[in-house]
C-alpha atoms as a PDB file:
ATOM      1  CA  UNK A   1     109.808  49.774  97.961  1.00  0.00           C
ATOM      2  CA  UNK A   2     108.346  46.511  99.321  1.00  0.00           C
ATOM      3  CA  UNK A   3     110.251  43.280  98.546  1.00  0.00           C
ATOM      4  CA  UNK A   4     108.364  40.192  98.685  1.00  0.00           C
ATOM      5  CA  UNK A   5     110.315  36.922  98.805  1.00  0.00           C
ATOM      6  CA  UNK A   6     109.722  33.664  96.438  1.00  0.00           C
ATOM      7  CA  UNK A   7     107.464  31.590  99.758  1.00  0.00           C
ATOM      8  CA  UNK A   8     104.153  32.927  98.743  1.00  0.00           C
ATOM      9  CA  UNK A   9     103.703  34.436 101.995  1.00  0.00           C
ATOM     10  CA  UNK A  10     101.674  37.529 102.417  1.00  0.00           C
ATOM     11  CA  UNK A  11     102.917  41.218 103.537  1.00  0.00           C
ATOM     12  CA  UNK A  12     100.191  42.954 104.695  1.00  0.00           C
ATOM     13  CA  UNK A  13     100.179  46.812 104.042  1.00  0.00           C
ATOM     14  CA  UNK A  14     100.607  48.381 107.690  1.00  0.00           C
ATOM     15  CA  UNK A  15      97.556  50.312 106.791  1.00  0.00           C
ATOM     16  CA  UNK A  16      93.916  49.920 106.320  1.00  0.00           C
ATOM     17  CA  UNK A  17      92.131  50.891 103.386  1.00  0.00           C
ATOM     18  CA  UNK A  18      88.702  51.700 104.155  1.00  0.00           C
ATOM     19  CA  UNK A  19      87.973  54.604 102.480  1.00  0.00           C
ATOM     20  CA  UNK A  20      89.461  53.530  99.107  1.00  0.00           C
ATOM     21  CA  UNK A  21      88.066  51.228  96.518  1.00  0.00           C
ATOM     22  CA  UNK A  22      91.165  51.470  93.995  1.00  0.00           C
ATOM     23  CA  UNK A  23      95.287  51.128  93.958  1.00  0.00           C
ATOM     24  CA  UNK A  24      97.726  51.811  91.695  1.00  0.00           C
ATOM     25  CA  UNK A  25     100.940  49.670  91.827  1.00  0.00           C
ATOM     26  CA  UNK A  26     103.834  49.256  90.128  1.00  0.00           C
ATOM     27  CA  UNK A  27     105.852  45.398  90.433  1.00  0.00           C
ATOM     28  CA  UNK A  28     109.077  43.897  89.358  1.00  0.00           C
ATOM     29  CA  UNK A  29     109.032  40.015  89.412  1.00  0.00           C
ATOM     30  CA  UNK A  30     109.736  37.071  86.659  1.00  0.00           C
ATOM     31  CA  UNK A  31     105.869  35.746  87.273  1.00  0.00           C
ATOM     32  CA  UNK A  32     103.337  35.038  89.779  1.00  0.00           C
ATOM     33  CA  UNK A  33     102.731  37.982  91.583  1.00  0.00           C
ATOM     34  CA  UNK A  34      99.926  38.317  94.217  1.00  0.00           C
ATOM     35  CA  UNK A  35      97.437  40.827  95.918  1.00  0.00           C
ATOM     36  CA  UNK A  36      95.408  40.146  98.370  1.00  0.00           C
ATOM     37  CA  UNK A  37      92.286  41.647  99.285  1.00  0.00           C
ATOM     38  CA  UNK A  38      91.251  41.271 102.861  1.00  0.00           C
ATOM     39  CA  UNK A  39      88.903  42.150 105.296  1.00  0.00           C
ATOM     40  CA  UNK A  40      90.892  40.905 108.095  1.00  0.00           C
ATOM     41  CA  UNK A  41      94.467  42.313 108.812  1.00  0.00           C
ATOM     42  CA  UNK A  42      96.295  38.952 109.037  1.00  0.00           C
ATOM     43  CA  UNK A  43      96.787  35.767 107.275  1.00  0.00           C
ATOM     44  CA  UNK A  44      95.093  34.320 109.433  1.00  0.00           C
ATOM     45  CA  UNK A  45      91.026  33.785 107.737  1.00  0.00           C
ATOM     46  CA  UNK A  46      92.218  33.501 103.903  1.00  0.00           C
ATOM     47  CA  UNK A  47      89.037  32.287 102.704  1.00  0.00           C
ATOM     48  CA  UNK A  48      87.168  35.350 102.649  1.00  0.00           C
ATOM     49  CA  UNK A  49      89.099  37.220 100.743  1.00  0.00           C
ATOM     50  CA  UNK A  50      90.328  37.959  97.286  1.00  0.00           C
ATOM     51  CA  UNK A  51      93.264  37.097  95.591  1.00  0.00           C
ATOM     52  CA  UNK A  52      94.527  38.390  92.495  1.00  0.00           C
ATOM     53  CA  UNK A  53      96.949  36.198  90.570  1.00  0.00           C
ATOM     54  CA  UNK A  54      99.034  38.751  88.268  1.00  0.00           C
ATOM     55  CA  UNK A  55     101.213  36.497  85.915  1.00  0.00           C
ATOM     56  CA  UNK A  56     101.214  32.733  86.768  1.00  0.00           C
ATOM     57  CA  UNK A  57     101.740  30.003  85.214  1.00  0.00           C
ATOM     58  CA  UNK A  58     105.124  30.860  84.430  1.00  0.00           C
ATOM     59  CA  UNK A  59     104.221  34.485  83.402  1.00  0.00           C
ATOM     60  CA  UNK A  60     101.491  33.591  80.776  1.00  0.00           C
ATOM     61  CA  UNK A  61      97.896  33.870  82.739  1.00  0.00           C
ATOM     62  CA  UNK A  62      96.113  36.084  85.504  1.00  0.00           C
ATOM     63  CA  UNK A  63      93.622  35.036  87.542  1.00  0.00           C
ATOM     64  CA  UNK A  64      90.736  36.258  90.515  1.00  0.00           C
ATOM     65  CA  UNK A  65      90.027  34.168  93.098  1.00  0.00           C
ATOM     66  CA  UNK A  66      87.968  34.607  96.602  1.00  0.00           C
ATOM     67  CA  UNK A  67      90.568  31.952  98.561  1.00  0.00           C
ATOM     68  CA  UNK A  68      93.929  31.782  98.703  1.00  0.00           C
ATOM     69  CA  UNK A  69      94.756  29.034  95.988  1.00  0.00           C
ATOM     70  CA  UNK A  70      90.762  29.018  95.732  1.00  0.00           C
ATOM     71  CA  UNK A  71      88.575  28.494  92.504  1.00  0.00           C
ATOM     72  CA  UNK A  72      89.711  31.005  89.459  1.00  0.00           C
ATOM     73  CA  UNK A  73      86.507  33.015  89.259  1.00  0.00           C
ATOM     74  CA  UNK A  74      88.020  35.200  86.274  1.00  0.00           C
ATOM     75  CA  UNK A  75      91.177  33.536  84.309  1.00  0.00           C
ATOM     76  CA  UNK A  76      92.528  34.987  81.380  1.00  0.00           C
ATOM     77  CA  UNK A  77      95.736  35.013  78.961  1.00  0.00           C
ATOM     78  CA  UNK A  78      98.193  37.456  80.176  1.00  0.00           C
ATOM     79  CA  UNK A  79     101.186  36.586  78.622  1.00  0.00           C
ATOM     80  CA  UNK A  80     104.829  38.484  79.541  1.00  0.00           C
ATOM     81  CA  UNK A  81     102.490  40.643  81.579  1.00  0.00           C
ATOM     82  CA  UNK A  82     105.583  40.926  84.329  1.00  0.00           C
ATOM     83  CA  UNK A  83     109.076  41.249  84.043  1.00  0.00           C
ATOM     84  CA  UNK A  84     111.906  41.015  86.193  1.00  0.00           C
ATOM     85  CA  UNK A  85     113.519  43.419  84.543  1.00  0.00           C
ATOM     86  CA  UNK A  86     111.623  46.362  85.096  1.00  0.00           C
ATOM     87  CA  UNK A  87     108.679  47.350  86.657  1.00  0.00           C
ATOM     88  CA  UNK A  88     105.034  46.814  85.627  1.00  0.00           C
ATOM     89  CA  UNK A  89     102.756  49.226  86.430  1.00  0.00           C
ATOM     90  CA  UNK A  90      98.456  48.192  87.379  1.00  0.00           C
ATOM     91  CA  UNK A  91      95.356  49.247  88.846  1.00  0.00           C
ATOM     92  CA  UNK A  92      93.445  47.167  91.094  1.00  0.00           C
ATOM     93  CA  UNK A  93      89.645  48.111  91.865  1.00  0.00           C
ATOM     94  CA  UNK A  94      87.105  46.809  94.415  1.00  0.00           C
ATOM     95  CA  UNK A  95      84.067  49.021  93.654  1.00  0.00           C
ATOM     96  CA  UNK A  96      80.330  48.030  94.446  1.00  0.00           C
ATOM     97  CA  UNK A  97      81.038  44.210  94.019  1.00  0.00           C
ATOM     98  CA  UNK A  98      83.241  43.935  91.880  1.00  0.00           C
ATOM     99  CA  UNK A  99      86.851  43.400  91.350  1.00  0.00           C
ATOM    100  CA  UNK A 100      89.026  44.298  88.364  1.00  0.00           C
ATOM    101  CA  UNK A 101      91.964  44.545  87.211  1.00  0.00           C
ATOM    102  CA  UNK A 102      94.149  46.963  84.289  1.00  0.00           C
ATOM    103  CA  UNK A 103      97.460  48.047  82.971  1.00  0.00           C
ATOM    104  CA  UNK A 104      98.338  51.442  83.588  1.00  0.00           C
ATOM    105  CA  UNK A 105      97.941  54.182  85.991  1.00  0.00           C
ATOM    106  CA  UNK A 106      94.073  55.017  85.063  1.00  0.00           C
ATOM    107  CA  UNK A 107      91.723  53.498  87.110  1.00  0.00           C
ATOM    108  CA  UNK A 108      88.762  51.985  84.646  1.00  0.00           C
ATOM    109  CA  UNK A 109      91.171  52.093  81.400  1.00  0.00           C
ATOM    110  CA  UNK A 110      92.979  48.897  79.720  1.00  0.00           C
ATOM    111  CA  UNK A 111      90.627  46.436  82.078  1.00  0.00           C
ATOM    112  CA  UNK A 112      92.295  43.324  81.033  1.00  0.00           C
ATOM    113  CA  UNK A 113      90.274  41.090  84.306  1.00  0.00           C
ATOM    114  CA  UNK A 114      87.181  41.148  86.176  1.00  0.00           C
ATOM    115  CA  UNK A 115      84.774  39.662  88.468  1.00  0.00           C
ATOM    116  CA  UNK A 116      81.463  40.840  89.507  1.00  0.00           C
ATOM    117  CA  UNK A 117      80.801  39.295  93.167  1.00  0.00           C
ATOM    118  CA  UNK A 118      76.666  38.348  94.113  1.00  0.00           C
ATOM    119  CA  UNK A 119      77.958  38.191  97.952  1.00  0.00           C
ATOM    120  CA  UNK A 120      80.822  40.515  98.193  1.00  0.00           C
ATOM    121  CA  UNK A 121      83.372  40.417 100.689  1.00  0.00           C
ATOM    122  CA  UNK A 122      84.549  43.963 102.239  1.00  0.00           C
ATOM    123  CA  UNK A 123      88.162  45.027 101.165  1.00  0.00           C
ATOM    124  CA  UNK A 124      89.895  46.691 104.488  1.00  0.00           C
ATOM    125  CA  UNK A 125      92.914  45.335 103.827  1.00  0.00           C
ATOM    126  CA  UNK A 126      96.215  44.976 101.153  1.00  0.00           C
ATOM    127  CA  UNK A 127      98.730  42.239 101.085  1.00  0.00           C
ATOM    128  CA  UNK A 128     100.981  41.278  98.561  1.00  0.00           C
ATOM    129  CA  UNK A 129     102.829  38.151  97.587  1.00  0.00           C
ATOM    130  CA  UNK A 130     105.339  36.306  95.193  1.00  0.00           C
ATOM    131  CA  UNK A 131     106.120  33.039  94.626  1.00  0.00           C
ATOM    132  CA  UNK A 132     106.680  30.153  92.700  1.00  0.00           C
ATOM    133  CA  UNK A 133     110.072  30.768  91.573  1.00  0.00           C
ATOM    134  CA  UNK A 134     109.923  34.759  91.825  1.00  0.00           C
ATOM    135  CA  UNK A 135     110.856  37.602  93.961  1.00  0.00           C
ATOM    136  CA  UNK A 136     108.929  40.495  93.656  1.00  0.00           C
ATOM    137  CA  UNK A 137     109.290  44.578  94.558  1.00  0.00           C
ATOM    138  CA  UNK A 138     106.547  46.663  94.355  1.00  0.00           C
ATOM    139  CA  UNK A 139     106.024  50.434  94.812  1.00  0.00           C
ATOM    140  CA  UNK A 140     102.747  51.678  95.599  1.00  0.00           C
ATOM    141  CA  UNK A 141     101.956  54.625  93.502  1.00  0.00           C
ATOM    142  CA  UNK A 142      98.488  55.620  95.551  1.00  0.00           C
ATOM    143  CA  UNK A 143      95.115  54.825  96.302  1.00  0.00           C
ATOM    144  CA  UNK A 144      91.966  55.757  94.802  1.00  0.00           C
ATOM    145  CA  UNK A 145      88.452  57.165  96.404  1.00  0.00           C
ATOM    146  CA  UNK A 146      85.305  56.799  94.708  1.00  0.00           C
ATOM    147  CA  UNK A 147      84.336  60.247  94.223  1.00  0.00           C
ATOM    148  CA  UNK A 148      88.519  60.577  92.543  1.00  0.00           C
ATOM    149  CA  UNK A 149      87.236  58.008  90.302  1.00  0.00           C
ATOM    150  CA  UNK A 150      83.436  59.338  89.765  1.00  0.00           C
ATOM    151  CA  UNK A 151      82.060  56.276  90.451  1.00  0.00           C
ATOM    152  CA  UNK A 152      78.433  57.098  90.885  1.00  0.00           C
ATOM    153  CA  UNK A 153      76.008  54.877  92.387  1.00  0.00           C
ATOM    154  CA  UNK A 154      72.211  56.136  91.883  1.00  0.00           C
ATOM    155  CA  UNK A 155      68.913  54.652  93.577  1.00  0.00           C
ATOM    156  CA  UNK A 156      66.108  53.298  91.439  1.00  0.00           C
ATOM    157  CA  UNK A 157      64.096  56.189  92.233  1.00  0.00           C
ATOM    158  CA  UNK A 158      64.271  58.757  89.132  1.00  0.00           C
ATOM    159  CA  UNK A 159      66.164  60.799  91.080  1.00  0.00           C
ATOM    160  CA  UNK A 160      69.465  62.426  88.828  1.00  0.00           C
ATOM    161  CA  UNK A 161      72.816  62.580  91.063  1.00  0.00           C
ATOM    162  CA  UNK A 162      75.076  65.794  90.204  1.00  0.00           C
ATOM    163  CA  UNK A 163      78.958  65.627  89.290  1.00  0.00           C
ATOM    164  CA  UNK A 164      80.963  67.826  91.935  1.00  0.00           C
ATOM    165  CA  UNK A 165      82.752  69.682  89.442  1.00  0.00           C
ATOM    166  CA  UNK A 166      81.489  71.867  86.456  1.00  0.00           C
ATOM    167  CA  UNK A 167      81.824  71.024  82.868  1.00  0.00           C
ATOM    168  CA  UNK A 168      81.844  74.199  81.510  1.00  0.00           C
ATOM    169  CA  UNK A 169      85.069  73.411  79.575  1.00  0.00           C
ATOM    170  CA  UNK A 170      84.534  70.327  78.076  1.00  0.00           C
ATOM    171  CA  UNK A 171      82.244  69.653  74.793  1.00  0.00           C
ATOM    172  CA  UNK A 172      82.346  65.855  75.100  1.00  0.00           C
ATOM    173  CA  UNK A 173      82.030  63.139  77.629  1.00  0.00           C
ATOM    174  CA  UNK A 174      82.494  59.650  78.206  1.00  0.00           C
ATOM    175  CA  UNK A 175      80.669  57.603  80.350  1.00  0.00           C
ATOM    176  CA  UNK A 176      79.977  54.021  81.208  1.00  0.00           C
ATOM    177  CA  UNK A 177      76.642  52.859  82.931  1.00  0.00           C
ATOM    178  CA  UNK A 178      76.190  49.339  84.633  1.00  0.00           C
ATOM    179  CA  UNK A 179      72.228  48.671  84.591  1.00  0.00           C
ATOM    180  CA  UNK A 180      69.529  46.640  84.365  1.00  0.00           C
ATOM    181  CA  UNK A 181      67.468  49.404  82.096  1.00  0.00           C
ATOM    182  CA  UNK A 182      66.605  52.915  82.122  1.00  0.00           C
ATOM    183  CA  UNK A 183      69.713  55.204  82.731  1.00  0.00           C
ATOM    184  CA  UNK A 184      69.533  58.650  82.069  1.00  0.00           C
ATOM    185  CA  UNK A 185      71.716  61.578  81.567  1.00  0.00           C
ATOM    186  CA  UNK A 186      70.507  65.257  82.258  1.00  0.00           C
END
């Protein structure tokens, strides 16, 4: 468990996260909880970063930001979203530009925020945060790969990309595709 106390001052995870692009977390706290993704390891350059705001403005909004207390790039109604009662379980994602944000354990399922980011900043880093009024604890329940969450990127070349595993027992399949025109299936 990781207790964060009501300053709004970061704890930085004590490891990197470079090979990830997704978390799964689980927080208890009244409202305004806080994640920070870095590129640095330190508090020290908070401008290029991103900060997600889970339930401020006294538990009733969530908001993305690329500054501490920056510009809300994504803002949306999230009301009773935390509790301080028990905990509240989210994925974060930082995938090919763009950040987002969902209830739940599944990666890519009840997206509730998200911001796609023209001049991304890398994510090497995890801090979190609570404030305003709140105390947090927060368990972290694991982090994500790409290839765990099949995110595919494919060139603009015709060229078809393979999944790893067979589908030999499954009649049906969902997918979502992100672009411009022309995707195919084979």
């Amino acid at each position: 468990l990781i207790p964060t106390a009501n300053d709004y001052s970061y704890r930085f995870l004590p490891d990197s996260v470079d090979n990830f692009v997704a978390m799964v977390i689980q927080v208890k706290a009244a409202s305004d909880a806080y994640v920070l993704l870095s590129s640095k390891p330190a508090e020290e350059r908070l401008s290029k970063v991103y900060e997600i705001v889970l339930g401020g403005w006294r538990n009733s909004k969530s908001a993305i930001r690329k500054a501490k207390q920056g510009s809300n790039l994504a803002y949306v109604d999230s009301v009773g979203v935390l509790s301080k009662d028990e905990f509240r379980l989210f994925w974060v994602c930082w995938a090919h530009g763009r950040i987002s944000v969902g209830k739940g354990d599944a990666v890519g399922q009840q997206e509730f925020m998200g911001y796609e980011d023209p001049t991304a900043t890398s994510v090497r880093h995890v801090a979190l945060s609570t404030g305003r009024g709140s105390n947090g604890l927060w368990q972290m329940r694991g982090f994500k790969t790409l290839e765990a969450l099949a995110l595919i990127p494919t060139a603009n070349d015709y060229s078809y990309r393979f999944l790893p595993d067979s589908v030999d027992n499954f009649v049906a399949m969902v997918i979502q595709v992100k672009a411009a025109s022309d995707a195919y299936v084979l």
